[in-house]
C-alpha atoms as a PDB file:
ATOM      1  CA  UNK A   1       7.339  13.603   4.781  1.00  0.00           C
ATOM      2  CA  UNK A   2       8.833  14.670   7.872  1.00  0.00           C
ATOM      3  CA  UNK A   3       5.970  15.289  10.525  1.00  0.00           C
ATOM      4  CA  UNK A   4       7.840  15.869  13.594  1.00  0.00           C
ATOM      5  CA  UNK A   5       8.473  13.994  17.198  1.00  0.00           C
ATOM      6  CA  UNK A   6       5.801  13.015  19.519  1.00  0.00           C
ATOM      7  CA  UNK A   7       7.609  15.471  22.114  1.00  0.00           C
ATOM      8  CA  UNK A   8       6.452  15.751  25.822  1.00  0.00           C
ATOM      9  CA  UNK A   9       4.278  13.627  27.312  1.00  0.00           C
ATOM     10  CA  UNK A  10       1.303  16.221  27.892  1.00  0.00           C
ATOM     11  CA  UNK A  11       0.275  14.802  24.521  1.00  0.00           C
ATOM     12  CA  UNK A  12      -2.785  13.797  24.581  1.00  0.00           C
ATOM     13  CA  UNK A  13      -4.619  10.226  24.289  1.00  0.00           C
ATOM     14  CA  UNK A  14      -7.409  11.192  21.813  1.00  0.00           C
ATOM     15  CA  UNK A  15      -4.537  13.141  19.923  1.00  0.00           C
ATOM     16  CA  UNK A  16      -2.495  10.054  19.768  1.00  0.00           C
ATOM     17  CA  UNK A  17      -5.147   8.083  18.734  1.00  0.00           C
ATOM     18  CA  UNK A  18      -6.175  10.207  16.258  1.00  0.00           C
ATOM     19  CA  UNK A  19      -2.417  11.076  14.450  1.00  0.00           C
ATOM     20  CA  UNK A  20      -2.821   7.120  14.442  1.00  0.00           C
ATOM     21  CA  UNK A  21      -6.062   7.368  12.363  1.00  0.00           C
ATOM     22  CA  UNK A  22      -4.300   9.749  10.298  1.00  0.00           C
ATOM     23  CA  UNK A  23      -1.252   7.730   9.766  1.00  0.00           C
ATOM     24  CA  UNK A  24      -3.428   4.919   8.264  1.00  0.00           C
ATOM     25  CA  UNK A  25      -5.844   6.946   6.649  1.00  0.00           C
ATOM     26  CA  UNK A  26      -3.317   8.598   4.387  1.00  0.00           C
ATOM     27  CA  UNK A  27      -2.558   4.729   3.354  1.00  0.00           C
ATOM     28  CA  UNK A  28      -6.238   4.101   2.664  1.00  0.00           C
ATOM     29  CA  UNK A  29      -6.587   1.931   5.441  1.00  0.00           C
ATOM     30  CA  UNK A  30      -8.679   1.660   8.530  1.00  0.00           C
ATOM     31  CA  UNK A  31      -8.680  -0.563  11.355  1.00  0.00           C
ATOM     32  CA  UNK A  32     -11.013  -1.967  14.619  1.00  0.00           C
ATOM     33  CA  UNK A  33     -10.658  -0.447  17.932  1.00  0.00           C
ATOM     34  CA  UNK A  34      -8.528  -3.199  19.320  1.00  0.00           C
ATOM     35  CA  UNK A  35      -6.067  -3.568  16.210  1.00  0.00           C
ATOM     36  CA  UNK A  36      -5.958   0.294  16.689  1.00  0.00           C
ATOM     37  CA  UNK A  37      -4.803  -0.025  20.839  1.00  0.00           C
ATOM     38  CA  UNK A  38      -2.062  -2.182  19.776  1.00  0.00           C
ATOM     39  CA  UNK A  39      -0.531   0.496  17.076  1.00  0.00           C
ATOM     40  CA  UNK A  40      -1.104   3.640  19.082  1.00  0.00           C
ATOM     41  CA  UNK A  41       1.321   6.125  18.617  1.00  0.00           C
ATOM     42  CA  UNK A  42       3.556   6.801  21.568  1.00  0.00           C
ATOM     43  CA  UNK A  43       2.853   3.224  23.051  1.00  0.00           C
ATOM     44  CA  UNK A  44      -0.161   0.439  23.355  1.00  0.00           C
ATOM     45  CA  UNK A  45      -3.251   1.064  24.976  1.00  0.00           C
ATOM     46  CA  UNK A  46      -6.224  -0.526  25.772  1.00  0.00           C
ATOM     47  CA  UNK A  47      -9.349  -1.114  24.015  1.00  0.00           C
ATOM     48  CA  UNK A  48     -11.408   0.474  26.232  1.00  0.00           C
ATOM     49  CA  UNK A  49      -8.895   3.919  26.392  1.00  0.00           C
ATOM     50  CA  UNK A  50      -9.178   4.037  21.806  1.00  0.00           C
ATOM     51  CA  UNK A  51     -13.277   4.129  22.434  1.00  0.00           C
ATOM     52  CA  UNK A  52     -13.183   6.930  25.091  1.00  0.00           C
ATOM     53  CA  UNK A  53     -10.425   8.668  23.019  1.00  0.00           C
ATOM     54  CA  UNK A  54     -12.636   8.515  20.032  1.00  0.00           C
ATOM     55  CA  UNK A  55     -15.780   9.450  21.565  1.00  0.00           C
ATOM     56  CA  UNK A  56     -13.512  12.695  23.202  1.00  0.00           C
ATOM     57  CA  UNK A  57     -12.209  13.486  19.451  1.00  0.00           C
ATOM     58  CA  UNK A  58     -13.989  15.900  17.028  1.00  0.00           C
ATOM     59  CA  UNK A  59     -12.843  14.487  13.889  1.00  0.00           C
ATOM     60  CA  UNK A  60     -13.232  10.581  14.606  1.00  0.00           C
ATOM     61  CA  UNK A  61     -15.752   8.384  14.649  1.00  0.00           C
ATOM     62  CA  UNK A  62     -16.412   4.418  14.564  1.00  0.00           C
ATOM     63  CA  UNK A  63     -18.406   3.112  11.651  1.00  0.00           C
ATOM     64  CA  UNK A  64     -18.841  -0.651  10.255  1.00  0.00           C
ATOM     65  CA  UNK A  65     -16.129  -1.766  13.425  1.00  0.00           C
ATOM     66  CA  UNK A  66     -13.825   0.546  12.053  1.00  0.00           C
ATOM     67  CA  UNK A  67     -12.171   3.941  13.534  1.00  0.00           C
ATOM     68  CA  UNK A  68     -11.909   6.795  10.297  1.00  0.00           C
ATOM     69  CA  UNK A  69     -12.026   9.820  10.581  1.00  0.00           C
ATOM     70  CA  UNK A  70     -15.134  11.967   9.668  1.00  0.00           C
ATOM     71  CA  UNK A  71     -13.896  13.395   6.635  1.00  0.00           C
ATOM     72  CA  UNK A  72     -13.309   9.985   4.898  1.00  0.00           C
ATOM     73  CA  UNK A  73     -16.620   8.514   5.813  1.00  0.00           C
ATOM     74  CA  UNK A  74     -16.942   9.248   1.672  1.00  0.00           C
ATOM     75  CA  UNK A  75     -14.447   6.497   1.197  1.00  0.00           C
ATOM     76  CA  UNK A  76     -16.053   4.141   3.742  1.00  0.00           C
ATOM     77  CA  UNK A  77     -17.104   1.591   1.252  1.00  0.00           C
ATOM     78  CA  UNK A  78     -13.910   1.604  -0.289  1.00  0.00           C
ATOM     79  CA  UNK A  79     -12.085   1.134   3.248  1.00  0.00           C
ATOM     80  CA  UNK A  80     -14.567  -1.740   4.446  1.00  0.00           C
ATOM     81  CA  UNK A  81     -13.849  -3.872   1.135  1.00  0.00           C
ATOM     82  CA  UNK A  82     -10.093  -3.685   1.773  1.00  0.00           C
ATOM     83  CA  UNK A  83     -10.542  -4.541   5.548  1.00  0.00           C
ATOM     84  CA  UNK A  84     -12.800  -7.244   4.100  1.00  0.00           C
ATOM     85  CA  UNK A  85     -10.633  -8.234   1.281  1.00  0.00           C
ATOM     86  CA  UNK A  86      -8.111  -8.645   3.514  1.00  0.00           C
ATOM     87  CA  UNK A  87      -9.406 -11.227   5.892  1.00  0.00           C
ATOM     88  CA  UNK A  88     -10.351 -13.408   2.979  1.00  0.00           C
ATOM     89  CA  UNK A  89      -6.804 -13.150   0.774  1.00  0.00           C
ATOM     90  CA  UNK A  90      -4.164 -11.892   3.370  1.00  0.00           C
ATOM     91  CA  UNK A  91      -3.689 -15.751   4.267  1.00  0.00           C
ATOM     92  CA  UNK A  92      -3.218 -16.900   1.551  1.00  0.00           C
ATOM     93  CA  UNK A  93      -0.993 -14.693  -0.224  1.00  0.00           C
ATOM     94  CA  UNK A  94       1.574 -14.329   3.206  1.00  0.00           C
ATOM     95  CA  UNK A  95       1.862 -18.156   2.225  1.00  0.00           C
ATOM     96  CA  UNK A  96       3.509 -17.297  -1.680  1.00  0.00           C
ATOM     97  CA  UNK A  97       5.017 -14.338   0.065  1.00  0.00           C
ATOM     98  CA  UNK A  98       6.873 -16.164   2.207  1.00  0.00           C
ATOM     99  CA  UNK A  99       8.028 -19.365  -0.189  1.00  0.00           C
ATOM    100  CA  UNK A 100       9.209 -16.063  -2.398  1.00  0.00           C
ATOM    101  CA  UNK A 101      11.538 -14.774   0.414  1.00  0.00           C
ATOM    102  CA  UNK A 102      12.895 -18.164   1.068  1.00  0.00           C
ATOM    103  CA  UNK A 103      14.028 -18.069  -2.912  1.00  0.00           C
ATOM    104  CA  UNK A 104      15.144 -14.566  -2.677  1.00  0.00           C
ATOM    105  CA  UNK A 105      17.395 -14.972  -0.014  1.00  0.00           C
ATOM    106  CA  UNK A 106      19.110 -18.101  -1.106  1.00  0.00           C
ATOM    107  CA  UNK A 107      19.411 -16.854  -4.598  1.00  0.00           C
ATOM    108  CA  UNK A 108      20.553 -12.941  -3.472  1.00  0.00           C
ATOM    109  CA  UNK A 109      22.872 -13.201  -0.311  1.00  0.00           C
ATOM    110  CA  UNK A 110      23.459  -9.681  -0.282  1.00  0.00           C
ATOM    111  CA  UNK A 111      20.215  -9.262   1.201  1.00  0.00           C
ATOM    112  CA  UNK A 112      19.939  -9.478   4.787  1.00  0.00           C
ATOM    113  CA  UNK A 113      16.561  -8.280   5.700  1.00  0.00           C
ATOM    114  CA  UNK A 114      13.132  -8.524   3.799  1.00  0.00           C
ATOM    115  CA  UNK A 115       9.675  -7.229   5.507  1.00  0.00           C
ATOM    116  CA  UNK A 116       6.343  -7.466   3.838  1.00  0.00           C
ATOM    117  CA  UNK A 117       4.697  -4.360   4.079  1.00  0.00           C
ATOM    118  CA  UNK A 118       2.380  -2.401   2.257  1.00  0.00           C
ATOM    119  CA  UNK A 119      -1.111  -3.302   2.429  1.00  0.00           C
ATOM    120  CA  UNK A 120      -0.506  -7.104   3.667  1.00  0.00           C
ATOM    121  CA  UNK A 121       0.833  -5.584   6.571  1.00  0.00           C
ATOM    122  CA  UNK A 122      -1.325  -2.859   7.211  1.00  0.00           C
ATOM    123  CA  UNK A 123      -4.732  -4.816   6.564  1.00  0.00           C
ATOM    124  CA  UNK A 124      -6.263  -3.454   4.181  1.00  0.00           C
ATOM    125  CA  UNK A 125      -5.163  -6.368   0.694  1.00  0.00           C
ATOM    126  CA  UNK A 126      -7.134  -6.945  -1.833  1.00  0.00           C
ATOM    127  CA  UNK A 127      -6.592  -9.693  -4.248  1.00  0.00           C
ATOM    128  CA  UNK A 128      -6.260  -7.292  -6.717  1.00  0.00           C
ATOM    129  CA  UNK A 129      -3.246  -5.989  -4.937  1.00  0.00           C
ATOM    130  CA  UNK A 130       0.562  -6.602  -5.043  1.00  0.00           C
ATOM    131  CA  UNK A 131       2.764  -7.973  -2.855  1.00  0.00           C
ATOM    132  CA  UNK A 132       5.304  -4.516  -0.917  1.00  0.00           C
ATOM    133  CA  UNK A 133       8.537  -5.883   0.376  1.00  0.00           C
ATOM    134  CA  UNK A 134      10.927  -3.735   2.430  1.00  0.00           C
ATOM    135  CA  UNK A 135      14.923  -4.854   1.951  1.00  0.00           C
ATOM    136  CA  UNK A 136      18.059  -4.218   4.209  1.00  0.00           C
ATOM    137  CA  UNK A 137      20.829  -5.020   1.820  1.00  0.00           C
ATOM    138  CA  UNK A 138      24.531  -4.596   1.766  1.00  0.00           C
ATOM    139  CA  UNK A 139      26.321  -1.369   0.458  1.00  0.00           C
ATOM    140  CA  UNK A 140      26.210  -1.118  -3.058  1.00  0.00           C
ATOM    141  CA  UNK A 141      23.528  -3.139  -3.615  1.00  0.00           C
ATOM    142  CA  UNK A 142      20.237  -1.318  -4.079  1.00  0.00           C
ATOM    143  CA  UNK A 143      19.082  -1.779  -7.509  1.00  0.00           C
ATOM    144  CA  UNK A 144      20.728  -4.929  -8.122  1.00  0.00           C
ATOM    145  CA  UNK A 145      18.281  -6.024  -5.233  1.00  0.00           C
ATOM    146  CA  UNK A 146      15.673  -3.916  -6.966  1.00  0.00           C
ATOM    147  CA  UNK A 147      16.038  -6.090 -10.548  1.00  0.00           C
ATOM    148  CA  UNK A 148      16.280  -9.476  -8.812  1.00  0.00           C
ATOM    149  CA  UNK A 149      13.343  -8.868  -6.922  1.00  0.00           C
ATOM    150  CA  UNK A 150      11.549  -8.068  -9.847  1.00  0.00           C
ATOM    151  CA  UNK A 151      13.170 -10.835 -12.187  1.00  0.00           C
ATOM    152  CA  UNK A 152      12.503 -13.337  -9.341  1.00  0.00           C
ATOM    153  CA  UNK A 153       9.249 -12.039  -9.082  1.00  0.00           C
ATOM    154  CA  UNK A 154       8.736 -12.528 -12.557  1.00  0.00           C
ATOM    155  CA  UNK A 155       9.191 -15.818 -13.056  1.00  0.00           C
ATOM    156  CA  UNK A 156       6.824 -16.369  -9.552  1.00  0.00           C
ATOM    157  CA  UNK A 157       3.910 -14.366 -11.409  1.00  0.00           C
ATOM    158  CA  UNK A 158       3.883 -16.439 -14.314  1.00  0.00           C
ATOM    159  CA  UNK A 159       2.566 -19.810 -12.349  1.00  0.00           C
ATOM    160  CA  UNK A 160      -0.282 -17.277 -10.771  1.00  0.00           C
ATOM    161  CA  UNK A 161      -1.123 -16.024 -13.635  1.00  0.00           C
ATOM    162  CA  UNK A 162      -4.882 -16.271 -12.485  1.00  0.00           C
ATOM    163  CA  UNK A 163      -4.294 -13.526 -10.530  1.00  0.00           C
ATOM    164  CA  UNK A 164      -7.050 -10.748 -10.214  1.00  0.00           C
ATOM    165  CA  UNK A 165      -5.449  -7.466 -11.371  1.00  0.00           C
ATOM    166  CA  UNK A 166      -5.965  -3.346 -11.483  1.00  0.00           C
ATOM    167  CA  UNK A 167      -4.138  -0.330 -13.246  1.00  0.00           C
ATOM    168  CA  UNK A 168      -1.298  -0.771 -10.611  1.00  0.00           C
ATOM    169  CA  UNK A 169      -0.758  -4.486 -10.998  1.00  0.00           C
ATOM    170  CA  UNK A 170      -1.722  -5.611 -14.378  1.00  0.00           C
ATOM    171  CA  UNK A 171       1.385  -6.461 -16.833  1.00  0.00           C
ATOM    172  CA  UNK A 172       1.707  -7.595 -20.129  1.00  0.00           C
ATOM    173  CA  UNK A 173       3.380 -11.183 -19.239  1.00  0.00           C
ATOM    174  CA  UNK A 174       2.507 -11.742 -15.928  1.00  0.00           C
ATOM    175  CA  UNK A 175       0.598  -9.942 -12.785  1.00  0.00           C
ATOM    176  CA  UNK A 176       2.784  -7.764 -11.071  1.00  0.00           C
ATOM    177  CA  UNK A 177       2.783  -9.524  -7.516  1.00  0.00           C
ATOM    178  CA  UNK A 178       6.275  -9.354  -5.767  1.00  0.00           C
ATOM    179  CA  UNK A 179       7.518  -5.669  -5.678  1.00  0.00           C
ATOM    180  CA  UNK A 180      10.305  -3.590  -3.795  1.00  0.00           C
ATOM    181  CA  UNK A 181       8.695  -0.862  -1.854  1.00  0.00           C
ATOM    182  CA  UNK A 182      11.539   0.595   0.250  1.00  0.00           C
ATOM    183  CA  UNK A 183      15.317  -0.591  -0.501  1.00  0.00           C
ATOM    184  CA  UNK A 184      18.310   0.697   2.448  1.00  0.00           C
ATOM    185  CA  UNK A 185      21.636  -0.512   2.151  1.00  0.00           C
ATOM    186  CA  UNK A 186      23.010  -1.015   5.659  1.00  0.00           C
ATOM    187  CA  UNK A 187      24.820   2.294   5.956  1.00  0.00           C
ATOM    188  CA  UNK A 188      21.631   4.233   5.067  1.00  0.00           C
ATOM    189  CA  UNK A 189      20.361   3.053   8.754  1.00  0.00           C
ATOM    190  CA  UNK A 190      22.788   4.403  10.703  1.00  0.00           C
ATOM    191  CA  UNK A 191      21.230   6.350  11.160  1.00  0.00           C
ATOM    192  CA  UNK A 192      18.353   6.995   9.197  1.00  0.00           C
ATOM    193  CA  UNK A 193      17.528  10.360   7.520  1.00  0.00           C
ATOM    194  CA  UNK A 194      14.342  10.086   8.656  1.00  0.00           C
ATOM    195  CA  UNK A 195      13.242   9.345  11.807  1.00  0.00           C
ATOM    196  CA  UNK A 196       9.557  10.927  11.775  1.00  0.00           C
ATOM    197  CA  UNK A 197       6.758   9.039  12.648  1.00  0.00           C
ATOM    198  CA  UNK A 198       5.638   8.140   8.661  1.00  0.00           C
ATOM    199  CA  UNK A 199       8.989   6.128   8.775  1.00  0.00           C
ATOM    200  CA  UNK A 200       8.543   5.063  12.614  1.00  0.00           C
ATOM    201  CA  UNK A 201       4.919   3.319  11.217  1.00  0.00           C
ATOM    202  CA  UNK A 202       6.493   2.180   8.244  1.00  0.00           C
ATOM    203  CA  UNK A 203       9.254  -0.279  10.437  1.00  0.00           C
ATOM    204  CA  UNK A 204       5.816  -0.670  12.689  1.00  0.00           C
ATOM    205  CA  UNK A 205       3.506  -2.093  10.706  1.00  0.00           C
ATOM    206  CA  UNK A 206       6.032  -4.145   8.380  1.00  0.00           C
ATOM    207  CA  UNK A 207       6.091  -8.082   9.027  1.00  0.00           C
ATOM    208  CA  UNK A 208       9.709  -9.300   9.377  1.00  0.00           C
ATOM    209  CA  UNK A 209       9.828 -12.534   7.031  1.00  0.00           C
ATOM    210  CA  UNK A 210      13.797 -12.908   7.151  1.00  0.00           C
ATOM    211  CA  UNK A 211      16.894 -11.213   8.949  1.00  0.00           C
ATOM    212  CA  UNK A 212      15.778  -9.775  12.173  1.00  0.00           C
ATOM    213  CA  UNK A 213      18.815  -9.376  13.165  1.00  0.00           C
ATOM    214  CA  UNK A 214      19.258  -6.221  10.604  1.00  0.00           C
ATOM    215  CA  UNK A 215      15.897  -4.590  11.710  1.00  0.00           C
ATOM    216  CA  UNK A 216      17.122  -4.514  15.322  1.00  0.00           C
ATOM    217  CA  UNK A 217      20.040  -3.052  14.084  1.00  0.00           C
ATOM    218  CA  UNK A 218      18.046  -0.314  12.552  1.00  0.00           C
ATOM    219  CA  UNK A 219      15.845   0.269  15.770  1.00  0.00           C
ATOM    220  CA  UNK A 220      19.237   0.284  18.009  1.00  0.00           C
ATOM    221  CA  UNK A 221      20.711   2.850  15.559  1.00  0.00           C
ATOM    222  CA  UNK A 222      17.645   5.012  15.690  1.00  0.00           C
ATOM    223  CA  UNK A 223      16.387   5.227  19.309  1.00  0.00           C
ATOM    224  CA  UNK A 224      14.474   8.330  18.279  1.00  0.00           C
ATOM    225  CA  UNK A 225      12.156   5.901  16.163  1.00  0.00           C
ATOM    226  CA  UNK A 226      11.087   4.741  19.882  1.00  0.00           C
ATOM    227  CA  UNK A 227       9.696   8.247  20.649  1.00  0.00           C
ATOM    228  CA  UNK A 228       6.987   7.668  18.331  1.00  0.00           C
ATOM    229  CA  UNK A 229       6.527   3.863  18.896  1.00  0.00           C
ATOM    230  CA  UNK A 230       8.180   2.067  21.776  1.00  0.00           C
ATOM    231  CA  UNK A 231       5.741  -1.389  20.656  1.00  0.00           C
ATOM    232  CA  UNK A 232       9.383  -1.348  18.270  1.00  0.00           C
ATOM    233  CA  UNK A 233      11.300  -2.739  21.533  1.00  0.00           C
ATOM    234  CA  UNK A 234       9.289  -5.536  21.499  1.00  0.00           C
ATOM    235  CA  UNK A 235       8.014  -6.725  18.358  1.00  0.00           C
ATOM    236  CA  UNK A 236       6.435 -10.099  17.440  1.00  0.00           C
ATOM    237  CA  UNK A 237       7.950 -11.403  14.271  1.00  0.00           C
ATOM    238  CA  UNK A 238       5.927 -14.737  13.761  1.00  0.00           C
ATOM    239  CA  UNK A 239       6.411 -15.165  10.091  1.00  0.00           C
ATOM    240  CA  UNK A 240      10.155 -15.420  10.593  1.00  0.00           C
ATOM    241  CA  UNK A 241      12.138 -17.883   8.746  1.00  0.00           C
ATOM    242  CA  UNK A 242      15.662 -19.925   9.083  1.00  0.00           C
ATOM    243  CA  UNK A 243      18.573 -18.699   7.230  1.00  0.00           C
ATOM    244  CA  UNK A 244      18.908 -20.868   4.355  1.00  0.00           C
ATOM    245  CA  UNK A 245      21.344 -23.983   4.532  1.00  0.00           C
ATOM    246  CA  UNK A 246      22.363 -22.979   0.855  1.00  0.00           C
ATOM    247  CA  UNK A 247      23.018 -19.531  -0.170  1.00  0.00           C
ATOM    248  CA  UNK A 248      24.913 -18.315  -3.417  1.00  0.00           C
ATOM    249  CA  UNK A 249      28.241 -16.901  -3.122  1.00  0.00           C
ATOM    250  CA  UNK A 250      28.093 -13.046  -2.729  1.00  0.00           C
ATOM    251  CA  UNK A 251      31.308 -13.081  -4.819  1.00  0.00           C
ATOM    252  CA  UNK A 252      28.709 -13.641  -7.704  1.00  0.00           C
ATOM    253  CA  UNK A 253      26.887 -10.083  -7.371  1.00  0.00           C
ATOM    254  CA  UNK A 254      30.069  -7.557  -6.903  1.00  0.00           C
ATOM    255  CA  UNK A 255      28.874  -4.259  -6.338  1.00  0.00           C
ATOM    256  CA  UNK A 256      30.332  -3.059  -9.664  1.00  0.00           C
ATOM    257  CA  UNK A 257      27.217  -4.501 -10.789  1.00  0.00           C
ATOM    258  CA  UNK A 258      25.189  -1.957  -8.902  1.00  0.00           C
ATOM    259  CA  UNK A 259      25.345   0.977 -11.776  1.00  0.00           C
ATOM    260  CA  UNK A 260      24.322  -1.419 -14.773  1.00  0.00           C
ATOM    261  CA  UNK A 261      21.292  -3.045 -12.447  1.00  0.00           C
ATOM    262  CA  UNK A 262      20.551   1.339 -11.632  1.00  0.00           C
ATOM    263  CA  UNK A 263      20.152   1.543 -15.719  1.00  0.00           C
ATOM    264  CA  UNK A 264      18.350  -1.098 -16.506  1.00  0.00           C
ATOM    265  CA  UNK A 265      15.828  -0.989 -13.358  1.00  0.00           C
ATOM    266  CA  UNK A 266      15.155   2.727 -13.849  1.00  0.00           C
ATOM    267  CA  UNK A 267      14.331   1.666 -17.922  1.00  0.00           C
ATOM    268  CA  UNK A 268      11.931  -0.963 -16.841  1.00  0.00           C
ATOM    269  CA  UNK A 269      10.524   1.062 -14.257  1.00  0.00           C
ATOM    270  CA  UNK A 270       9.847   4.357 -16.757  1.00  0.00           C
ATOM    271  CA  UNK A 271       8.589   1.360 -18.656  1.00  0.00           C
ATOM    272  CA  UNK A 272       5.725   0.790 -16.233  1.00  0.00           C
ATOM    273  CA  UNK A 273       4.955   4.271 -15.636  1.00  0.00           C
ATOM    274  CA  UNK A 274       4.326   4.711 -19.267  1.00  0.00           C
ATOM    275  CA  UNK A 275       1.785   1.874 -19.267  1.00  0.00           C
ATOM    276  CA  UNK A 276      -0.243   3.416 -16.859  1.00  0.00           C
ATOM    277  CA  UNK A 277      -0.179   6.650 -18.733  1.00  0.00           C
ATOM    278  CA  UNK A 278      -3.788   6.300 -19.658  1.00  0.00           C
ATOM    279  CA  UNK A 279      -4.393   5.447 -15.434  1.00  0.00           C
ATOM    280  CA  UNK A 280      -4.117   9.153 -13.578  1.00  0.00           C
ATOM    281  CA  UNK A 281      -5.221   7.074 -10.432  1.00  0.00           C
ATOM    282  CA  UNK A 282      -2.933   4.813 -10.756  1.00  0.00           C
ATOM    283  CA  UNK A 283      -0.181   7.211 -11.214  1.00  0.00           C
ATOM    284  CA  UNK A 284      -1.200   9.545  -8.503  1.00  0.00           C
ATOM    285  CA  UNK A 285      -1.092   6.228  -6.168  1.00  0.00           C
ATOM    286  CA  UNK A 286       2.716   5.379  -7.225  1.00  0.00           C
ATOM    287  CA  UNK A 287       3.784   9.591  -6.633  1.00  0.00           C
ATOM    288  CA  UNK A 288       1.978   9.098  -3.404  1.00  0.00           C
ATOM    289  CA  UNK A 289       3.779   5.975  -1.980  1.00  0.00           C
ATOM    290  CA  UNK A 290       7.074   7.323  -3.769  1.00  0.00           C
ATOM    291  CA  UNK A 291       6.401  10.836  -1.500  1.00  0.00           C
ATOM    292  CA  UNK A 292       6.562   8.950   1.635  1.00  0.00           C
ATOM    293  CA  UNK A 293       9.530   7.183   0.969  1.00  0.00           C
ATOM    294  CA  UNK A 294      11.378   9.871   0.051  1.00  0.00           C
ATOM    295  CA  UNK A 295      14.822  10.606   0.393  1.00  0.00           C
ATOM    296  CA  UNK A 296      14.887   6.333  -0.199  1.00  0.00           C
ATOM    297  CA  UNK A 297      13.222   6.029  -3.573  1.00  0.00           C
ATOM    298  CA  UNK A 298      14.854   4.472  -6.813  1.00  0.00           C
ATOM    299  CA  UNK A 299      15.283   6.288 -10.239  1.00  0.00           C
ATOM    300  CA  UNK A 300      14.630   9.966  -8.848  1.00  0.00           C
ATOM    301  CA  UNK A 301      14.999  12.134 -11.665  1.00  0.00           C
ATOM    302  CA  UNK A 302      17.265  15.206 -10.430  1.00  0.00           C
END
């Protein structure tokens, strides 16, 4: 959803700020003052400048260490359980996250860029969650990377099978815990379609895991994507891993491949929708992640 550039610099601090808030609320999320100052649309700011834009806002307020916005204070209880769920399981699951990637990439060389995002990055998991990965992957390869992902992934949910599930994440084999969120094949970044500040946040907030080298491509080819966030220039990436010593042969995964791996992703993907068919909340939250990915989501129907 496009939502337009952050334009002149009259713009406003509290507005920033609060676009910000808005940006995270429409992910369910929330976040402290000082977590907030570092993801500031249109550039970092101090601590000290989110609290006086807050107080100088009509529609934001701070409540439980947390910035929302007064309209969600409804969903307060709901936001403080992720921020707190996340504290005690984001640890340990960017651990199995990152032992998956190091798999992935050695089994899948077309693959040259995987991100966690979703609500590991944003900070708001719950155990109950699954894992959102963003991919960079060569032309004609998206749903080939789609299915391995989720075969791979597989085969990783059945030794946690222990996991803590909901309506999004329960399966009948295994938990659903390693999932494709967004999938680009290298020519889709250059440039991107969109370059609004929804996709700005998304490359934002997502933790690069492997290929950095592709995500600077993407910021290089999209210099508008600094309007909205120039903290993109300069972006820690301390989960970062080695290319692998071993990595299969790409001649292995031609990209004739690419149309059977479309049909039989987009079967087990209806698959899972019609599981949840009894979960309208569950299905409102996969057309609401699907909207904002939009025109890069899988198995569109025309």
């Amino acid at each position: 959803m496009a939502v337009g550039y952050l334009g002149a610099s009259a713009t406003t601090l509290s507005d920033r700020v609060g676009r910000t808030v808005a940006l995270l609320g429409r992910r369910g999320y929330a976040v402290t003052t000082s977590r907030l100052a570092e993801l500031c649309l249109g550039g970092s700011v101090s601590d000290a400048q989110v609290r006086w834009a807050v107080a100088a806002h009509p529609n934001l307020t701070i409540a439980r260490n947390l910035v929302i916005e007064r309209g969600s204070q409804g969903r307060l209880d709901d936001v403080c359980s992720r921020a707190q769920g996340h504290h005690a399981e984001s640890g340990r699951y960017i651990d199995l996250t990152v032992d998956f990637v190091r798999h992935l990439v050695a089994f899948a060389p077309f693959i040259r860029s995987v991100s966690i995002a979703g609500s590991l990055a944003s900070g708001g998991f719950r155990a109950t969650d699954d894992v959102d990965l963003n991919l960079i992957v060569d032309d004609g390869h998206r749903h080939l990377a789609y299915v391995v992902v989720n075969l791979l992934g597989l085969g990783h949910a059945m030794r946690h099978r222990s996991k803590p599930v909901d309506d999004l994440t329960r399966r009948p084999i295994a938990p659903r815990l390693m999932t494709a969120n967004l999938i680009l094949e290298s020519s889709q970044c250059r440039p991107l379609k969109r370059q609004d500040e929804d996709m700005a946040f998304e490359l934002l907030v997502a933790q690069p895991v492997f290929g950095m080298e592709a995500i600077q491509e993407i910021i290089d080819a999209n210099p508008r994507l600094l309007e909205h966030f120039p903290q993109l220039a300069s972006r820690a990436a301390p989960l970062l891993i080695d290319h692998p010593k071993r990595r299969l042969p790409k001649a292995l995964y031609p990209a004739l491949l690419d149309p059977p791996a479309r049909h039989l992703g987009g079967s087990a993907w209806r698959y899972m929708q019609w599981t949840r068919r009894h979960s309208p909340d569950a299905l409102a939250r996969v057309a609401y992640v699907r909207s904002t990915m939009r025109p890069y989501t899988l198995f569109d129907e025309p």
